[in-house]
N, C-alpha and C. Protein backbone atom coordinates (compact mmCIF):
# COMPACT_ATOMS: atom_id res chain seq x y z
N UNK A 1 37.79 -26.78 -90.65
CA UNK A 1 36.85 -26.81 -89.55
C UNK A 1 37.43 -26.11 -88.32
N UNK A 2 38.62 -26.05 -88.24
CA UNK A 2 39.48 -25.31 -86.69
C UNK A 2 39.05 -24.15 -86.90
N UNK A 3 38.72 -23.47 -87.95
CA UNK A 3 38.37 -21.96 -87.78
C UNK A 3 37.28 -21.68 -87.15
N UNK A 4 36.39 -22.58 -87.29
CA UNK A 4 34.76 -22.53 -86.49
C UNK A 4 34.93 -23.42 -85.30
N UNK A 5 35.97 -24.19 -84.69
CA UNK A 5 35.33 -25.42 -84.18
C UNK A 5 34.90 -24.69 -82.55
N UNK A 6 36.04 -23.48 -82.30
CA UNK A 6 36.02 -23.11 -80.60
C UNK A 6 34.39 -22.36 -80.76
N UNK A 7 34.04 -21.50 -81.07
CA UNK A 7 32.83 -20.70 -81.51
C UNK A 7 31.73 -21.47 -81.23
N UNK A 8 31.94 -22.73 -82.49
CA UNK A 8 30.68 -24.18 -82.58
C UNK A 8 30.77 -24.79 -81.05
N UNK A 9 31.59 -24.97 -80.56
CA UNK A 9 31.35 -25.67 -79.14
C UNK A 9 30.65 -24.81 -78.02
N UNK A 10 31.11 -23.53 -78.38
CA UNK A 10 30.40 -22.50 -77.03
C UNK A 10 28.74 -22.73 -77.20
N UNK A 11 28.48 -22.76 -78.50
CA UNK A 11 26.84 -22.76 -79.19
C UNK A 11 26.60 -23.84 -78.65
N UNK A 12 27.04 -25.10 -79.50
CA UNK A 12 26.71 -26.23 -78.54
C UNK A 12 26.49 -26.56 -76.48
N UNK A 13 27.24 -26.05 -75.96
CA UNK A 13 27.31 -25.99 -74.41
C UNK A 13 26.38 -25.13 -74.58
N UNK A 14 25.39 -24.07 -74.98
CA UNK A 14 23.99 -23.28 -74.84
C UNK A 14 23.26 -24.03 -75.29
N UNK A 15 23.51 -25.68 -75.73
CA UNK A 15 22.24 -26.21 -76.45
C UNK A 15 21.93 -25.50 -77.57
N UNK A 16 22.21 -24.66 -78.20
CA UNK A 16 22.04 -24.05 -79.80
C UNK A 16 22.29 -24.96 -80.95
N UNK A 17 21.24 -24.60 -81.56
CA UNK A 17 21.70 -25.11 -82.98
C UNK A 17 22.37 -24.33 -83.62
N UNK A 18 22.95 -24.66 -85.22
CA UNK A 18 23.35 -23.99 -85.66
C UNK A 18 23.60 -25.08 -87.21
N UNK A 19 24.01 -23.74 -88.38
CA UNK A 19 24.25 -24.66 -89.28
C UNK A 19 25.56 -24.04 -89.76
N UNK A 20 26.08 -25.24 -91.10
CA UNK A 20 26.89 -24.72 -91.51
C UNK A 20 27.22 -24.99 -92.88
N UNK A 21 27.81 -23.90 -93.28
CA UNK A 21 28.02 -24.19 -95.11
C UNK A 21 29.53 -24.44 -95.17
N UNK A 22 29.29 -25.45 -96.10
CA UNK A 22 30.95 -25.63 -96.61
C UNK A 22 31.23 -25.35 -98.08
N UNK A 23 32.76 -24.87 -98.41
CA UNK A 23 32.74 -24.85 -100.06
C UNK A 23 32.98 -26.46 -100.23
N UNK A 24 31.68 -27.13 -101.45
CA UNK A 24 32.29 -28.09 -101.91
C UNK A 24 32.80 -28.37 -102.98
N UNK A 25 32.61 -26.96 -103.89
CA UNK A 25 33.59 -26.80 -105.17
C UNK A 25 33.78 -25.98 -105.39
N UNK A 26 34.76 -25.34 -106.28
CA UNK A 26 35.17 -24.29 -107.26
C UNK A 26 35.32 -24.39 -108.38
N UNK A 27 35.41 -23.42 -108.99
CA UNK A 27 35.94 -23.34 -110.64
C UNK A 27 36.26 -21.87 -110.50
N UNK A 28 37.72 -21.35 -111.43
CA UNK A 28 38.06 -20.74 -112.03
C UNK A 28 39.03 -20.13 -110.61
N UNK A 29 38.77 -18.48 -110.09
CA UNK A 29 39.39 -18.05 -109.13
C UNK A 29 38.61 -17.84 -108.06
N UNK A 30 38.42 -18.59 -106.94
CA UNK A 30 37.85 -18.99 -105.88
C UNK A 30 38.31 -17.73 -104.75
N UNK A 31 37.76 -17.41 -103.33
CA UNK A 31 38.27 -16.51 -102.94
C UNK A 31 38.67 -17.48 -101.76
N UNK A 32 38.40 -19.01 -101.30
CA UNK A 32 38.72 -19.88 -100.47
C UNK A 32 38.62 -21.13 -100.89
N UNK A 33 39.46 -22.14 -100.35
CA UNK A 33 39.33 -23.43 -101.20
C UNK A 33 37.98 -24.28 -100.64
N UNK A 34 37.76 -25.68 -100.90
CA UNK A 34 37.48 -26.91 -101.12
C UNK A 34 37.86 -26.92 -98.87
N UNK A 35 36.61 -27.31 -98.59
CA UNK A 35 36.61 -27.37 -97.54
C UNK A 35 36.25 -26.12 -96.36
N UNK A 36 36.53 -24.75 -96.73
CA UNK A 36 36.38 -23.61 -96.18
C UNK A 36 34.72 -23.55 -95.34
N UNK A 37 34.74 -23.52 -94.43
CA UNK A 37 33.80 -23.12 -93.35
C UNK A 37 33.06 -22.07 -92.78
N UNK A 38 31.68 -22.37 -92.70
CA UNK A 38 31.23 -20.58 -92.28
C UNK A 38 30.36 -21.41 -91.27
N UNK A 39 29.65 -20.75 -89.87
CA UNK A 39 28.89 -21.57 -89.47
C UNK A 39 27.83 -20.26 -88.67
N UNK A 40 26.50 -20.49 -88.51
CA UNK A 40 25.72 -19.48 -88.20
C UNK A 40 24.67 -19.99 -87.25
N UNK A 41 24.72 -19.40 -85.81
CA UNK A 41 24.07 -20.54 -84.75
C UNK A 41 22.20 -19.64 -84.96
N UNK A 42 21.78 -20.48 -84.54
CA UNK A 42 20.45 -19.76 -84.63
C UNK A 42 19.98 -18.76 -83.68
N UNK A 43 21.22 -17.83 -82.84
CA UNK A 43 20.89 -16.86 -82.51
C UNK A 43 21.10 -15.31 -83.32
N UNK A 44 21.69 -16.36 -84.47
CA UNK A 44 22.52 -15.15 -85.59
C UNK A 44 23.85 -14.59 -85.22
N UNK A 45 24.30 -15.55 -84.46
CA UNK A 45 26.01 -15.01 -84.88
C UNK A 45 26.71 -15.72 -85.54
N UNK A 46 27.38 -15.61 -86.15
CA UNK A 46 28.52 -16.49 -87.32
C UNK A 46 29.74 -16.75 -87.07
N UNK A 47 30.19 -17.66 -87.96
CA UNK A 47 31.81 -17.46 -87.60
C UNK A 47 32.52 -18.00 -88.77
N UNK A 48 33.79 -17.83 -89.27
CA UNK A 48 34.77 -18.67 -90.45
C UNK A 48 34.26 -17.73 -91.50
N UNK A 49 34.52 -18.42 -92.70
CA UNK A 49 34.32 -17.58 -94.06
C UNK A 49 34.55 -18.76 -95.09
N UNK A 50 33.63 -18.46 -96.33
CA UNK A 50 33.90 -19.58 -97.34
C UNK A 50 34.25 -18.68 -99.08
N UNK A 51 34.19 -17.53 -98.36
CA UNK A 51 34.75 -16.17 -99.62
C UNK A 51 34.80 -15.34 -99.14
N UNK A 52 36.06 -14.72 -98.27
CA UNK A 52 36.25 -13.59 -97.88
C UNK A 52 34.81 -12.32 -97.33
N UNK A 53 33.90 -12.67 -97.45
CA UNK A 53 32.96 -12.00 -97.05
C UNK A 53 32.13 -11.31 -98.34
N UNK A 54 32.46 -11.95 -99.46
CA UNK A 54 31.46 -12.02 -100.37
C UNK A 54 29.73 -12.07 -100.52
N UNK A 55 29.48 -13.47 -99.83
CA UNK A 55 28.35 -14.32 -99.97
C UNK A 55 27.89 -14.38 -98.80
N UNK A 56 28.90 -14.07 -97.87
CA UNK A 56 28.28 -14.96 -96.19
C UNK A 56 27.26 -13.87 -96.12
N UNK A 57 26.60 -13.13 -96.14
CA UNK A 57 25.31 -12.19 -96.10
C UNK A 57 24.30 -13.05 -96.59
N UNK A 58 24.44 -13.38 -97.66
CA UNK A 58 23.29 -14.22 -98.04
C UNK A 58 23.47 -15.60 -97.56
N UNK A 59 24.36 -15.90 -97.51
CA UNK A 59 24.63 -17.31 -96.38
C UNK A 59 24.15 -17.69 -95.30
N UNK A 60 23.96 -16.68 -94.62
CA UNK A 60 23.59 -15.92 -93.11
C UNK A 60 22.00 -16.41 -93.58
N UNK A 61 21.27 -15.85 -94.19
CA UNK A 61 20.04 -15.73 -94.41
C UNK A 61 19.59 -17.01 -95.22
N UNK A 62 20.10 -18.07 -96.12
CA UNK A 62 19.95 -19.13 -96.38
C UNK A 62 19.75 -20.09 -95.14
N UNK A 63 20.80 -20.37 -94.75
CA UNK A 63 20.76 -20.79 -93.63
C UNK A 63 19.89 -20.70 -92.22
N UNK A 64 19.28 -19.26 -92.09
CA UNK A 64 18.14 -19.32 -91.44
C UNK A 64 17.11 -20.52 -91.59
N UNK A 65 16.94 -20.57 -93.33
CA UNK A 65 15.59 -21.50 -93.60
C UNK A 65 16.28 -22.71 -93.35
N UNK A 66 17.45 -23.26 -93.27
CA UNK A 66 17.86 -24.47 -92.96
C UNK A 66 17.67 -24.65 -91.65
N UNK A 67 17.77 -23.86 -90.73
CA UNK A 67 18.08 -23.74 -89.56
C UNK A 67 16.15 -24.42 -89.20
N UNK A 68 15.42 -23.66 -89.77
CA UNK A 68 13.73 -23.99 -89.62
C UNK A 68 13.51 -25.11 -89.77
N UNK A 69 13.98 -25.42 -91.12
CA UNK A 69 13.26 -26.39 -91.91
C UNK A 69 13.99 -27.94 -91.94
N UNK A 70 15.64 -27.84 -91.14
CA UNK A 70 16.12 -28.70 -91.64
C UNK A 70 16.67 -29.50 -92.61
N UNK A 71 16.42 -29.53 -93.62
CA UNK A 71 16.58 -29.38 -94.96
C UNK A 71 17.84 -28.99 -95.30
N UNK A 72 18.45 -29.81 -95.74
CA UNK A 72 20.04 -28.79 -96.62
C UNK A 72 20.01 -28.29 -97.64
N UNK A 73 20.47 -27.09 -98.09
CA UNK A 73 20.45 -26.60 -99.28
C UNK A 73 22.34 -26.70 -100.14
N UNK A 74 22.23 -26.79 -100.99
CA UNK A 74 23.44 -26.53 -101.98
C UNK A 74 23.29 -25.26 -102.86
N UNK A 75 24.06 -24.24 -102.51
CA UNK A 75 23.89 -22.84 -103.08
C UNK A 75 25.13 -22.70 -103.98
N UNK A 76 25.05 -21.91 -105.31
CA UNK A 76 26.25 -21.71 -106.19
C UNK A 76 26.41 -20.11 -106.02
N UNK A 77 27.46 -19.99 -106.26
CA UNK A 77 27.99 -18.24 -106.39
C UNK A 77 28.77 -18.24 -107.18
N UNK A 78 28.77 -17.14 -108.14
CA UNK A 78 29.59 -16.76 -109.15
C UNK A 78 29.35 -15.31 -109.67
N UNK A 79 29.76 -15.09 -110.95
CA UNK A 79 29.25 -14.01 -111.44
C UNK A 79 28.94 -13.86 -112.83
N UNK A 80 27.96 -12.83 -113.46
CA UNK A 80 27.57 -13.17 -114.57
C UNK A 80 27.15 -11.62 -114.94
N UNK A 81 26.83 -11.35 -115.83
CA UNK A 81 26.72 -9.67 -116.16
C UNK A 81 24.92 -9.48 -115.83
N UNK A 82 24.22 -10.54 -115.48
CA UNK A 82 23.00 -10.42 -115.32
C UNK A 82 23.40 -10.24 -113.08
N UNK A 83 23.64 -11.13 -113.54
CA UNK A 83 24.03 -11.03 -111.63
C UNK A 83 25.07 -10.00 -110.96
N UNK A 84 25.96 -9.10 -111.48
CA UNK A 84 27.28 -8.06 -111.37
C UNK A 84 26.41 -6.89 -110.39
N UNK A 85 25.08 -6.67 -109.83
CA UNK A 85 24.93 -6.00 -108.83
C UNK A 85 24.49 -6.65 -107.72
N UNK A 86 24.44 -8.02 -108.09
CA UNK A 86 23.56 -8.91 -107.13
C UNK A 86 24.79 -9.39 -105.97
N UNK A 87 24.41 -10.57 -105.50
CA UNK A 87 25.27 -11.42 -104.35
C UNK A 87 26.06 -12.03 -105.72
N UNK A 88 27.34 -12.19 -105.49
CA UNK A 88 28.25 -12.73 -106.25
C UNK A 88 29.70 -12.86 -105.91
N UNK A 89 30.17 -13.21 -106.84
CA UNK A 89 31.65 -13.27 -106.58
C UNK A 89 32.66 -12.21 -107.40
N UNK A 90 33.40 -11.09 -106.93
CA UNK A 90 33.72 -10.12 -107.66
C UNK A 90 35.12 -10.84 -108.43
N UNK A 91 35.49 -11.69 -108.02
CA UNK A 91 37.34 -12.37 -108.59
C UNK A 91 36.94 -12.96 -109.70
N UNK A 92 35.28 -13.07 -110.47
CA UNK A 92 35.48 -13.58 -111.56
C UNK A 92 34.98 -15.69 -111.59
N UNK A 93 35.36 -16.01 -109.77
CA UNK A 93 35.29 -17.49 -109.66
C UNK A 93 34.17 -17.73 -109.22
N UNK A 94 34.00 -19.32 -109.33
CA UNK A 94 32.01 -19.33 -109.00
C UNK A 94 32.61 -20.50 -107.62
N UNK A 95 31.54 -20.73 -106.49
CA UNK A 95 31.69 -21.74 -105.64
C UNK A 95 30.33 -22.41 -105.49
N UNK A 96 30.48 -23.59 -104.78
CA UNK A 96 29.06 -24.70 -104.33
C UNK A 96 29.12 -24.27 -103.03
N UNK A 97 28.23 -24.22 -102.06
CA UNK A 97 28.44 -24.18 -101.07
C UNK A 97 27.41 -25.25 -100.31
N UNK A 98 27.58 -26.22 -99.55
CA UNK A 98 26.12 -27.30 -99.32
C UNK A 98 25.99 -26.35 -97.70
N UNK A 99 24.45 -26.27 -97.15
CA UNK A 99 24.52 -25.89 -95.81
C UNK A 99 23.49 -26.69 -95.13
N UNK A 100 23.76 -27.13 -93.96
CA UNK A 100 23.41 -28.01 -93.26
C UNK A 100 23.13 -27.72 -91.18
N UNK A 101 22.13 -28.46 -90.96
CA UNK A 101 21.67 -27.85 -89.59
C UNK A 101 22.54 -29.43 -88.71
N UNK A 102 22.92 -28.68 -87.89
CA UNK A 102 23.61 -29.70 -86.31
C UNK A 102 22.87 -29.03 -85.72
N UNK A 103 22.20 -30.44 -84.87
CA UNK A 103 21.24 -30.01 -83.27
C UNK A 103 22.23 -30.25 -82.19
């Protein structure tokens, strides 16, 4: 959480929301562990990383609808020869990621 926390407080002191995804699992070769942080305020700036900059694109944009709707989502990433041009994970490892809105 220290990687996002200075960033998350400036948002907060603007009254911003914002959400945030965490990894809550892995399997195989992960590009960040069990706990790794990304957080995206609803003016669209971001901060942290939960795979080197893999996923957070589509993270970014998940999180929008959380950001609306409230609602948490739990998103998986990995890779698969059907998915190898899509959003994925190029190291081969898959992650959970849960994302969630703070008012």
């Amino acid at each position: 959480m220290k990687e996002i926390v200075d960033e998350v407080e400036r948002w907060r002191e603007r009254g911003e929301r914002f959400a945030v995804a965490t990894v809550v699992a892995t399997r195989l070769s992960a590009p960040r562990p069990i706990g790794s942080k990304f957080a995206v305020s609803e003016s669209g700036e971001f901060c942290g990383s939960v795979s080197g900059g893999c996923v957070e694109s589509d993270i970014a944009e998940q999180a929008k609808a959380v950001l609306e709707t409230g609602e948490p989502k739990l998103l998986s990433y990995g890779i698969s020869d059907d998915d190898a041009l899509g959003v994925g994970l190029p190291c081969g490892g898959e992650i959970d990621v849960f994302v969630e809105r703070f008012d």
